[in-house]
Protein backbone atom coordinates (compact mmCIF):
# COMPACT_ATOMS: atom_id res chain seq x y z
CA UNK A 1 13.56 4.03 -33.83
CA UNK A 2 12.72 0.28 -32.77
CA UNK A 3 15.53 -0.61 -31.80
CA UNK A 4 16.35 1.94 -29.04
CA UNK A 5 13.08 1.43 -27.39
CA UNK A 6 13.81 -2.22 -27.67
CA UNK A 7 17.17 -2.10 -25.45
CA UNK A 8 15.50 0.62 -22.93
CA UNK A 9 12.74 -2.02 -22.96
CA UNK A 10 15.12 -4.93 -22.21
CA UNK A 11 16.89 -2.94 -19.68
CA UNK A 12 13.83 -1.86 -17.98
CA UNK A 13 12.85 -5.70 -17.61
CA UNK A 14 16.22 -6.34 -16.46
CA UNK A 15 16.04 -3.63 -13.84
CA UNK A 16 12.73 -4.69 -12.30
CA UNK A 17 13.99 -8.43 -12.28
CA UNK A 18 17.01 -7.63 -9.97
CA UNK A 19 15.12 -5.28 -8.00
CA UNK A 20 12.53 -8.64 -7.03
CA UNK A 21 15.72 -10.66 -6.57
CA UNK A 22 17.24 -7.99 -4.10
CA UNK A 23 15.31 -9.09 -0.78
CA UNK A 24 15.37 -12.74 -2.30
CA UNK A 25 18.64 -12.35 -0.89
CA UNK A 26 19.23 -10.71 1.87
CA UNK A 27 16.07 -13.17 3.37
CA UNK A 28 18.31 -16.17 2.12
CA UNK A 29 21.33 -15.22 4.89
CA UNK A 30 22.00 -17.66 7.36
CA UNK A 31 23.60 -18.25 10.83
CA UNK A 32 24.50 -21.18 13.49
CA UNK A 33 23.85 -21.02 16.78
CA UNK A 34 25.07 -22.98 19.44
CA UNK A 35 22.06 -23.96 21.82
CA UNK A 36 20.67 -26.68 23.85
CA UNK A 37 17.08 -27.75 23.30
CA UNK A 38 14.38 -27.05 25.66
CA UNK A 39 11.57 -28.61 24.07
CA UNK A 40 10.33 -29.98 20.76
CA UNK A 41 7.02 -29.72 18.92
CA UNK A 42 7.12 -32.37 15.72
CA UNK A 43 3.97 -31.82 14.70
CA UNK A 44 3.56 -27.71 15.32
CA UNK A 45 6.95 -28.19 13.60
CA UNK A 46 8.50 -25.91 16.07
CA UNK A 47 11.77 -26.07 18.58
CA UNK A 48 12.39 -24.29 21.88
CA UNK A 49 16.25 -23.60 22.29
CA UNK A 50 18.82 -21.78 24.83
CA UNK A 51 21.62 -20.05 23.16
CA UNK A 52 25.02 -20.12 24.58
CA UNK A 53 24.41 -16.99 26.20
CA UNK A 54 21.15 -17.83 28.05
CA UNK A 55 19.02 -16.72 26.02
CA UNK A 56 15.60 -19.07 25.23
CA UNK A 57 14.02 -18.93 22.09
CA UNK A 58 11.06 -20.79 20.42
CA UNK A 59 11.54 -21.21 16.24
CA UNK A 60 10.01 -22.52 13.39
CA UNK A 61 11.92 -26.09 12.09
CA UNK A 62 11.72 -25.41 7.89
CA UNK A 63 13.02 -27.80 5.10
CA UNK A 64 14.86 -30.70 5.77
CA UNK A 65 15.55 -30.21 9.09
CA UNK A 66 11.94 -31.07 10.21
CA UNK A 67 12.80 -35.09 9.41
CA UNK A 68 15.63 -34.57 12.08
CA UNK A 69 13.07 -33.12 14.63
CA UNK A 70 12.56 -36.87 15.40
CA UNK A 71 16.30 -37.51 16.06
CA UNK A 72 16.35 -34.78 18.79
CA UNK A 73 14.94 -34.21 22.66
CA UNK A 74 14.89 -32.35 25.73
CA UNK A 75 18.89 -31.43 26.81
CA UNK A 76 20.27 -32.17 23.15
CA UNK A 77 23.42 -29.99 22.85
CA UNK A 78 23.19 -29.31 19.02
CA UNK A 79 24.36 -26.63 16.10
CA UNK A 80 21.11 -24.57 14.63
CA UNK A 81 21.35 -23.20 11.47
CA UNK A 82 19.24 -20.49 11.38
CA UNK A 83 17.70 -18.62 7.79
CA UNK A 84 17.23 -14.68 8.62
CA UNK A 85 14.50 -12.11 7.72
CA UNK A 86 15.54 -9.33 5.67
CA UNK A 87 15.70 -7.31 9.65
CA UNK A 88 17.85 -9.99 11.16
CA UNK A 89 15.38 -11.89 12.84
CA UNK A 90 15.19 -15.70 12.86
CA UNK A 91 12.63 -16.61 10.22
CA UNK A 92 13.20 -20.57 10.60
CA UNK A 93 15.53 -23.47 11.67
CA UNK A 94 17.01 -24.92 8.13
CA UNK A 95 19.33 -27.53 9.95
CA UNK A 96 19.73 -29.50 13.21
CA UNK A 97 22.99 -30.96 14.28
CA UNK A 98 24.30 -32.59 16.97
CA UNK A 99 27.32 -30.34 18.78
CA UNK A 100 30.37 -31.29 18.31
CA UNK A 101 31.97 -32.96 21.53
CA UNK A 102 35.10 -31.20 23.41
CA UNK A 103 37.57 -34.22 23.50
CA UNK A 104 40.10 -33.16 26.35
């Protein structure tokens, strides 16, 4: 009798640990975004960027990407890469890099 109630307990542990992990993930998706920077706030740790398509948008700078906050101003043409909410929303900046230059 112990031992079936100790695999539905180990399965029942195993069930409730994936079901945490589940919206670990789905927050942990991540896009670029092409932009130019508007403005930068280094110590609200925040950027203001316009997307390719016009679009302006004010983010939060997470991680490692706040040391390159310094590296970057006004005009910058760089790659964000974004970290997502579980809706699709922009949660944070998690890198900054410059664009990459068009040689023609």
């Amino acid at each position: 009798m112990k031992h079936p109630l100790l695999i539905l307990g180990a399965v029942l542990m195993v069930s409730l640990i994936a079901a945490q992990l589940n919206p670990v993930v789905a927050a942990g998706k991540t896009h670029d975004v092409s932009a130019t920077i508007v403005s930068v706030d280094t110590q609200g740790k925040k950027i203001t960027f316009q997307d390719d398509a016009g679009a302006t948008s004010t983010a939060a700078v997470l991680d490692k990407a706040v040391e390159s906050l310094k590296n970057v101003k006004a005009g910058d043409k760089v790659v964000l890469t974004c970290r997502d909410t579980e809706t699709g929303t922009i949660e944070g900046v998690i890198a900054i890099r410059p664009a990459p230059t068009n040689k023609s």
